[in-house]
C-alpha atoms as a PDB file:
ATOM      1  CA  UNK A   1     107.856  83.001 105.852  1.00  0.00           C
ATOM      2  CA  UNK A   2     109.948  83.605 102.760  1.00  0.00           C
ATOM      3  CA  UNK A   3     108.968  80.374 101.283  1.00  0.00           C
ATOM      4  CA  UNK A   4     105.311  81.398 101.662  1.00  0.00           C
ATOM      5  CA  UNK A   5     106.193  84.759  99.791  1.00  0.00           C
ATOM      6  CA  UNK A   6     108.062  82.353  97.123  1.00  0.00           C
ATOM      7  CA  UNK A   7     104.588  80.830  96.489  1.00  0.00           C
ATOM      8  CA  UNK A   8     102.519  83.331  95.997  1.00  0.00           C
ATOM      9  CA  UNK A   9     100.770  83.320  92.180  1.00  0.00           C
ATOM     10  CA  UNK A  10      99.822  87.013  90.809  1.00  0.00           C
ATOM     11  CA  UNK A  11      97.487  84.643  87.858  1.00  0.00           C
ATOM     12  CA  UNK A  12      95.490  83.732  91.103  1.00  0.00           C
ATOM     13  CA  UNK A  13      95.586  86.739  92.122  1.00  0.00           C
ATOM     14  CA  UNK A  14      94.997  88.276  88.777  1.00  0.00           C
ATOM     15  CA  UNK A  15      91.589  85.522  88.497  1.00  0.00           C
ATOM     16  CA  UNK A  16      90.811  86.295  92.173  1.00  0.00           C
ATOM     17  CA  UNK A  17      90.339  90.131  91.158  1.00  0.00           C
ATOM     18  CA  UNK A  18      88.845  89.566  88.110  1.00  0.00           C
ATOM     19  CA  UNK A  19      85.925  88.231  89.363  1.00  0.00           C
ATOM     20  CA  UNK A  20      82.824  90.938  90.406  1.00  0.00           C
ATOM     21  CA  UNK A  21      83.696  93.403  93.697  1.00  0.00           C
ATOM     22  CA  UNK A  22      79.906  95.059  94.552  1.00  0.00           C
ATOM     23  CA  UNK A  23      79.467  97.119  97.522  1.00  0.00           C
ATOM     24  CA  UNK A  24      77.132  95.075 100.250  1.00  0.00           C
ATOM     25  CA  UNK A  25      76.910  97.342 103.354  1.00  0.00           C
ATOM     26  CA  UNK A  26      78.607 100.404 105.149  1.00  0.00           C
ATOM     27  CA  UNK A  27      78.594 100.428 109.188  1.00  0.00           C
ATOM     28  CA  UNK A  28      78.884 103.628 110.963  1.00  0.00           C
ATOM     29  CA  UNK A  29      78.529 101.697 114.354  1.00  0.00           C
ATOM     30  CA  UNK A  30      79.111  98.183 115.269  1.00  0.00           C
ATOM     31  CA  UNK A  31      75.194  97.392 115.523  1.00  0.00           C
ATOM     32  CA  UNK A  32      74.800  97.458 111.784  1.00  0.00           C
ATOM     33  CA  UNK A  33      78.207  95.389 110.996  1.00  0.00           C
ATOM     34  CA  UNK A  34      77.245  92.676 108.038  1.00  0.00           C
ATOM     35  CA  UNK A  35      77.481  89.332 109.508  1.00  0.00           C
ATOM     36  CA  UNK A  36      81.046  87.893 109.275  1.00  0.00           C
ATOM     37  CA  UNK A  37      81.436  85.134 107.170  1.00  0.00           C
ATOM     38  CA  UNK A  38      84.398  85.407 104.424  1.00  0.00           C
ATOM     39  CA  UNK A  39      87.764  86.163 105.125  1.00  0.00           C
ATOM     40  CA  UNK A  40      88.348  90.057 105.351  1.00  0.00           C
ATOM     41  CA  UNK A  41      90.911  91.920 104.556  1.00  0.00           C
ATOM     42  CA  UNK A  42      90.805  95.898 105.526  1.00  0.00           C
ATOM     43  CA  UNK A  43      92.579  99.108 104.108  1.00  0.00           C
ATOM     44  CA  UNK A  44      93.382 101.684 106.976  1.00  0.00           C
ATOM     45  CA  UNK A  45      95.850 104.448 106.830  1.00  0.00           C
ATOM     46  CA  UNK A  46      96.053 108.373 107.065  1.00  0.00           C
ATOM     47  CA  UNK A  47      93.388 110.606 105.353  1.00  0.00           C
ATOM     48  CA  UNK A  48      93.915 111.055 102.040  1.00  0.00           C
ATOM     49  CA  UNK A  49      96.816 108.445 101.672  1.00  0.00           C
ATOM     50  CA  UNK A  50      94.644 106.644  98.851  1.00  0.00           C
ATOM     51  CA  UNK A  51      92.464 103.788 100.191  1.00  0.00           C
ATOM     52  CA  UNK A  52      89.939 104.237  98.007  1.00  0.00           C
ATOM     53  CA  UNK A  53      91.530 104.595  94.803  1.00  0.00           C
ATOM     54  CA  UNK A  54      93.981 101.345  95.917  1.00  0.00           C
ATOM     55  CA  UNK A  55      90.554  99.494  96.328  1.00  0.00           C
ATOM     56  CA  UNK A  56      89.578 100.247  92.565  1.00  0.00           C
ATOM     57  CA  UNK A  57      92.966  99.598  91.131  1.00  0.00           C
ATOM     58  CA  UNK A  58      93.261  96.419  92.317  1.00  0.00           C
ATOM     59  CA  UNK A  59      89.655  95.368  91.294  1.00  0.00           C
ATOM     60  CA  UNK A  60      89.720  97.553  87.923  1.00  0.00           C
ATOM     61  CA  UNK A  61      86.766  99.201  89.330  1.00  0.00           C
ATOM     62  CA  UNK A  62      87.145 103.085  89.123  1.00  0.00           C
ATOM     63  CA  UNK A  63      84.045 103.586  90.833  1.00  0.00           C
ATOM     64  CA  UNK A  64      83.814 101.036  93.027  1.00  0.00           C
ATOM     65  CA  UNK A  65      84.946 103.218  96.049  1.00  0.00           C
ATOM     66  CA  UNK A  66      85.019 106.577  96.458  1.00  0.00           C
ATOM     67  CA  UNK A  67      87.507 108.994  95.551  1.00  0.00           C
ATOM     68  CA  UNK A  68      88.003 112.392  96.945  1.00  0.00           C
ATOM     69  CA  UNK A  69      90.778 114.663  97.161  1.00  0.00           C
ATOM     70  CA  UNK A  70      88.992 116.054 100.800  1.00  0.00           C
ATOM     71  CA  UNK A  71      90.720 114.174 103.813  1.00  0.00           C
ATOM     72  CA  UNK A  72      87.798 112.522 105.679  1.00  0.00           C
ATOM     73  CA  UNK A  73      85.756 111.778 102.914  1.00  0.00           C
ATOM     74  CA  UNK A  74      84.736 108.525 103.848  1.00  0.00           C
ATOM     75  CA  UNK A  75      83.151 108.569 106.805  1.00  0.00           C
ATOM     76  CA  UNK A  76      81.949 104.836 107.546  1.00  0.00           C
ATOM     77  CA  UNK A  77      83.068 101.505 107.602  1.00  0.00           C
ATOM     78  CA  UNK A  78      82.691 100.244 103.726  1.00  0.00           C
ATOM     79  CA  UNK A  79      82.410  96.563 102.617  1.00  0.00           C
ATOM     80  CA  UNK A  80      83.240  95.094  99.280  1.00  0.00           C
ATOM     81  CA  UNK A  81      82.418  91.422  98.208  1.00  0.00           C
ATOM     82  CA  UNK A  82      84.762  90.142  95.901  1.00  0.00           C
ATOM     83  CA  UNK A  83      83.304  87.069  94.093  1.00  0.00           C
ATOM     84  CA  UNK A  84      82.294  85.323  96.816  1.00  0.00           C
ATOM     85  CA  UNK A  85      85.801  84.611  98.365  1.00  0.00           C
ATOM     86  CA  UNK A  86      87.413  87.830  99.988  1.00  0.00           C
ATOM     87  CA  UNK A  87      85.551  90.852 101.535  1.00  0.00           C
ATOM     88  CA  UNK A  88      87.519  94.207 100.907  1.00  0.00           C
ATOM     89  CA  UNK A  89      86.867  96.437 103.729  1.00  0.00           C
ATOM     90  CA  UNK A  90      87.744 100.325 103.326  1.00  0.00           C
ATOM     91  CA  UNK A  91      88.191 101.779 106.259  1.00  0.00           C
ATOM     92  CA  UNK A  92      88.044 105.683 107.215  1.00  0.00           C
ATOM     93  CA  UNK A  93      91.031 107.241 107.443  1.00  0.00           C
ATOM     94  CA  UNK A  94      92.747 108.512 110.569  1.00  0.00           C
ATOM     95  CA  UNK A  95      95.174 111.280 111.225  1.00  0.00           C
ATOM     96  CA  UNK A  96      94.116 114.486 109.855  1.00  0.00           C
ATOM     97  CA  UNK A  97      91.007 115.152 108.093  1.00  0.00           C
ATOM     98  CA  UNK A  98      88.318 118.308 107.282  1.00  0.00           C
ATOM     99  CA  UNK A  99      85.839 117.764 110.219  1.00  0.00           C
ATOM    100  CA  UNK A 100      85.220 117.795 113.672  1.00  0.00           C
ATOM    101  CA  UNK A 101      87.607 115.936 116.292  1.00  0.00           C
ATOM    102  CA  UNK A 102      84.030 114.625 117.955  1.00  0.00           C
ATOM    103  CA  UNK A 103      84.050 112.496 114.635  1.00  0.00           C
ATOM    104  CA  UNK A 104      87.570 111.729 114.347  1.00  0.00           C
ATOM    105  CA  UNK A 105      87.408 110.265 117.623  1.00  0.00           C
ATOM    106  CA  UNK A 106      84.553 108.411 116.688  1.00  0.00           C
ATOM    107  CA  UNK A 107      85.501 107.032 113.761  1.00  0.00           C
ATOM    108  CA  UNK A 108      88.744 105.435 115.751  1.00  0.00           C
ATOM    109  CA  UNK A 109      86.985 103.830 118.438  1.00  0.00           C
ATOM    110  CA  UNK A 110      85.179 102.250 115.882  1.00  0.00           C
ATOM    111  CA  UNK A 111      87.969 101.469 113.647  1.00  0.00           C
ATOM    112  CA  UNK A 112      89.694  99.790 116.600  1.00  0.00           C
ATOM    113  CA  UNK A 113      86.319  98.531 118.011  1.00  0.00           C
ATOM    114  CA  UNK A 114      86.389  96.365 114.348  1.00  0.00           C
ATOM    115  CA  UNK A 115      89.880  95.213 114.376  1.00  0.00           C
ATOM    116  CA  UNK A 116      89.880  93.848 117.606  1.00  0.00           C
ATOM    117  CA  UNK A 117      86.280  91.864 117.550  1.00  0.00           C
ATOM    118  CA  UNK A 118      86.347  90.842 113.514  1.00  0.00           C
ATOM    119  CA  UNK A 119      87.216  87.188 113.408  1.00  0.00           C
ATOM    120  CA  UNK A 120      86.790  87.165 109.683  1.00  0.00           C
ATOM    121  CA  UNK A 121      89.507  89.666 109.658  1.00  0.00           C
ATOM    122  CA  UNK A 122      92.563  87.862 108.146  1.00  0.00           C
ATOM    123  CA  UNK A 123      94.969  91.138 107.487  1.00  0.00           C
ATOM    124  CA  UNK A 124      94.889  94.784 107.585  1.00  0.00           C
ATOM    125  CA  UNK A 125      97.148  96.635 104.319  1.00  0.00           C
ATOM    126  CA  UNK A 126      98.304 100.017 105.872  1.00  0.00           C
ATOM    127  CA  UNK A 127      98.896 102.049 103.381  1.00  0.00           C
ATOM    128  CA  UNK A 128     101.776 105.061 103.788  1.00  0.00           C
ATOM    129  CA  UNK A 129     102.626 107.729 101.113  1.00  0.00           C
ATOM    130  CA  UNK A 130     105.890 106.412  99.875  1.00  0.00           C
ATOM    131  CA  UNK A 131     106.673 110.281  99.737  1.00  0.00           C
ATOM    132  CA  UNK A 132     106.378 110.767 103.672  1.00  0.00           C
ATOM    133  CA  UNK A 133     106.718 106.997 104.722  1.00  0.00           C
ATOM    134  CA  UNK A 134     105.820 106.281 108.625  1.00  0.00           C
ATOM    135  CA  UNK A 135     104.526 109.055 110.323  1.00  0.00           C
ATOM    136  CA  UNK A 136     104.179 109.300 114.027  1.00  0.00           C
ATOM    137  CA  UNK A 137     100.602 108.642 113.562  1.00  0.00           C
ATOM    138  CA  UNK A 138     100.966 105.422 112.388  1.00  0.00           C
ATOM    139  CA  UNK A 139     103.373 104.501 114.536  1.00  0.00           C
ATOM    140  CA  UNK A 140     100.920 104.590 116.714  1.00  0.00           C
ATOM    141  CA  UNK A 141      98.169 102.591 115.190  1.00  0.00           C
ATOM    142  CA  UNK A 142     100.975  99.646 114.432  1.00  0.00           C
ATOM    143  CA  UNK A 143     101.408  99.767 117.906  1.00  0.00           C
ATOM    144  CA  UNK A 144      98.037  99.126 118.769  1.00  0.00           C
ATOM    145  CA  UNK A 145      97.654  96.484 116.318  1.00  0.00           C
ATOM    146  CA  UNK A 146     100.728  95.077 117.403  1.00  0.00           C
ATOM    147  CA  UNK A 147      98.670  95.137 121.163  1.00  0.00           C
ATOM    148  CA  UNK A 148      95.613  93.703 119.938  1.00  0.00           C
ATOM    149  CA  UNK A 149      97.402  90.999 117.624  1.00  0.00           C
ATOM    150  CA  UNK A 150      96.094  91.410 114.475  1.00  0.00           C
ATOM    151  CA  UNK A 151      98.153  90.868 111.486  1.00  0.00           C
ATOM    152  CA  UNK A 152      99.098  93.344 109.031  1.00  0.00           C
ATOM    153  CA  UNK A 153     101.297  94.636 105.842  1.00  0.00           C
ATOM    154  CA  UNK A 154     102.816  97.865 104.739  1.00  0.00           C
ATOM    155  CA  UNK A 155     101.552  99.163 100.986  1.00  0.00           C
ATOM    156  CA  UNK A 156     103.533 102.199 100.246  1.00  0.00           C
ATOM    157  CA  UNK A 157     101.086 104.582  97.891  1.00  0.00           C
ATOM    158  CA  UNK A 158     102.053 106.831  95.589  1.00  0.00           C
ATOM    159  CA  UNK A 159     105.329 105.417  94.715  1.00  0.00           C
ATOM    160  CA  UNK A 160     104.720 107.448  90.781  1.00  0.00           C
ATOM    161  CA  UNK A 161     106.000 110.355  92.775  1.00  0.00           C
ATOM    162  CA  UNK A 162     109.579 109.228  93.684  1.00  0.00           C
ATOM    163  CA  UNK A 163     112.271 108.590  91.592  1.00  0.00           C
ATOM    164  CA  UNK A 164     113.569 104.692  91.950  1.00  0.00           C
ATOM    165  CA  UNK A 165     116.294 105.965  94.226  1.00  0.00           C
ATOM    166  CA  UNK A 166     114.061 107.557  96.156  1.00  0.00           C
ATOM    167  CA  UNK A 167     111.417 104.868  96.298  1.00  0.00           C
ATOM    168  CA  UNK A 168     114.208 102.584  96.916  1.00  0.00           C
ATOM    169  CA  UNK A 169     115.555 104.793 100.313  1.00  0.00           C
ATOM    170  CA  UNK A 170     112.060 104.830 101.438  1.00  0.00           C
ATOM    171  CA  UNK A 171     111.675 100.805 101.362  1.00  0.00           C
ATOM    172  CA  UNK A 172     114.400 100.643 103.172  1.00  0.00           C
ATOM    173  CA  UNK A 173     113.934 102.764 105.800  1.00  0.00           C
ATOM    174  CA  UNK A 174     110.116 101.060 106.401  1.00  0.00           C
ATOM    175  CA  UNK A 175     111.521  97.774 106.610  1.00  0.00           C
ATOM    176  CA  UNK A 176     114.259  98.532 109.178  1.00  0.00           C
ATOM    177  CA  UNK A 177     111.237 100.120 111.276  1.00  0.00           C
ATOM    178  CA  UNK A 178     108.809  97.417 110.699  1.00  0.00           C
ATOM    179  CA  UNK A 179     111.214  94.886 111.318  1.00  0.00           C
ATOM    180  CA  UNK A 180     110.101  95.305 115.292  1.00  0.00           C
ATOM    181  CA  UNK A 181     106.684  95.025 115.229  1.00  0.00           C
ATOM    182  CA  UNK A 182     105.270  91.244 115.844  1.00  0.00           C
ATOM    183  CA  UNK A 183     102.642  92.089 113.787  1.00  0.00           C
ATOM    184  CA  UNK A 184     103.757  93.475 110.629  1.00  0.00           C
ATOM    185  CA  UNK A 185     104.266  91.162 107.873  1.00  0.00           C
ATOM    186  CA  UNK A 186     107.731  91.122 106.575  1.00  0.00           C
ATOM    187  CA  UNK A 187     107.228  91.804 103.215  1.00  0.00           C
ATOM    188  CA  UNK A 188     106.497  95.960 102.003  1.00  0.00           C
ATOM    189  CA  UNK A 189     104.189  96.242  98.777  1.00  0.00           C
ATOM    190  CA  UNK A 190     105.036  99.610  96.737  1.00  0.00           C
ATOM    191  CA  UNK A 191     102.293 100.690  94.951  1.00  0.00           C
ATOM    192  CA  UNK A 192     101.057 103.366  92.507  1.00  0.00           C
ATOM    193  CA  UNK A 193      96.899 103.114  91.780  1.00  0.00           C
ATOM    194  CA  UNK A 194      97.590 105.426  88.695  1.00  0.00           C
ATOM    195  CA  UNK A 195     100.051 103.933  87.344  1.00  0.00           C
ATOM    196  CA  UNK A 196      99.327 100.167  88.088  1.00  0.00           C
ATOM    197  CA  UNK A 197     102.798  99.558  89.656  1.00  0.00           C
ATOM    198  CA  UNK A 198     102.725  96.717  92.079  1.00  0.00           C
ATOM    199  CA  UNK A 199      98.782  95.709  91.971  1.00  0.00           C
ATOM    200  CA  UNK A 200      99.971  92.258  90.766  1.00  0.00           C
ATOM    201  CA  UNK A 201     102.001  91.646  93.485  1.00  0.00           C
ATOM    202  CA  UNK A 202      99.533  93.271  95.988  1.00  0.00           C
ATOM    203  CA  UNK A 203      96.738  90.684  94.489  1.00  0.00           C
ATOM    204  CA  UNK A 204      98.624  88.153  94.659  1.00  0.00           C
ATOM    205  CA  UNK A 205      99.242  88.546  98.482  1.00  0.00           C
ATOM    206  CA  UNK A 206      95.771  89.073  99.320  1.00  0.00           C
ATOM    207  CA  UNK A 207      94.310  86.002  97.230  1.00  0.00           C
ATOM    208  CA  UNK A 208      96.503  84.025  99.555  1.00  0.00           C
ATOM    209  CA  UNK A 209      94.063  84.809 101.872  1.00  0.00           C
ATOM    210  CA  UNK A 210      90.386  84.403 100.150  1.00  0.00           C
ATOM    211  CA  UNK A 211      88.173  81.489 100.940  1.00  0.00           C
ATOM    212  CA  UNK A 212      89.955  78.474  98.540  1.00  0.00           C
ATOM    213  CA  UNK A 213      87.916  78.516  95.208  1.00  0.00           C
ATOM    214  CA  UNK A 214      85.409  75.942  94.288  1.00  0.00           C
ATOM    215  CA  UNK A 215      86.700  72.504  92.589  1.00  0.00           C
ATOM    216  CA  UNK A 216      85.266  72.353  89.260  1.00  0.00           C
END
């Protein structure tokens, strides 16, 4: 696995992202799903823990998704074709958020109701605020990823706010939890959307994944 991580290119990453992202549908029930066909890789976390802006950072987008400082905001199942190769999928966020519990509740059956029947889906980034780390809630959804086998990677958010010591305490302390989960990836990605820290990296990881690009 480390040698894999050794390989990884942030300029392919860097052309990967460069290339258009345009919205192409958003599902607020599995009948109306686009058809998968590209690789898929989907942002989940808590509400408010900064899917959305994560999404336009990485494709220099700043409108791309939606931004809101209201937990809950996005309230369906958001697809994002990038060039052709990789299909960004924002997902709604779980946890706490402004509206009713009948919609929480149905926004996580059909969070889970994706993650288990995508086959397109190649990894899921959850994101954490770097200044809370793992909360119990997802604990809870690693768990059930970890039950339904599908593959994913912890992206800290927010990381700005700590001081390196700080930041540096808090990667620690994920990867010594992670470290029992078969499904986590091994390797943590600390990011900051406003301030551009780790994107690179974070491209470079999920470019690993795209649909190979076309020999010229």
């Amino acid at each position: 696995m480390k040698a894999a991580i050794d390989r990884l290119d942030p300029e392919v990453g860097r052309l990967l992202f460069a290339r258009e992202c345009r919205f192409v549908a958003g599902a607020t029930n599995e009948e109306i799903l686009p058809p998968a066909t590209l690789p898929e890789v989907a942002f989940a976390g808590r509400s408010n823990v900064g899917k959305s802006s994560l999404v336009n950072a990485l494709t220099g987008q700043n409108t791309l998704a939606r931004v809101s400082h209201t937990p809950g905001r996005t309230q369906q199942i958001n697809f994002f074709d990038l060039g052709g190769r990789l299909i960004l999928v924002d997902l709604p966020g779980f946890g706490f958020a402004k509206v009713s519990k009948t919609k929480v509740r149905g926004w996580t059956g059909l969070i889970f109701r994706y993650l288990r029947g995508r086959p397109t889906l190649r990894r899921v980034c959850l994101l954490a605020d770097a200044r809370h780390g793992l909360m119990e809630v997802d604990r809870e959804f690693m768990e059930q990823l970890d039950d339904a086998a599908v593959s994913y990677q912890v992206i800290l958010t927010k990381t700005d706010k700590l001081k390196p010591a700080e930041l540096d305490r808090r990667h620690a302390d994920v990867a010594k939890e992670i470290a029992g989960h078969v499904g986590a990836h091994p390797e943590i990605v600390a990011t900051s959307a406003h301030e551009g820290l780790g994107i690179p990296k974070l491209r470079a990881h999920l470019a690993a994944l795209a649909k190979p690009a076309a020999i010229q």
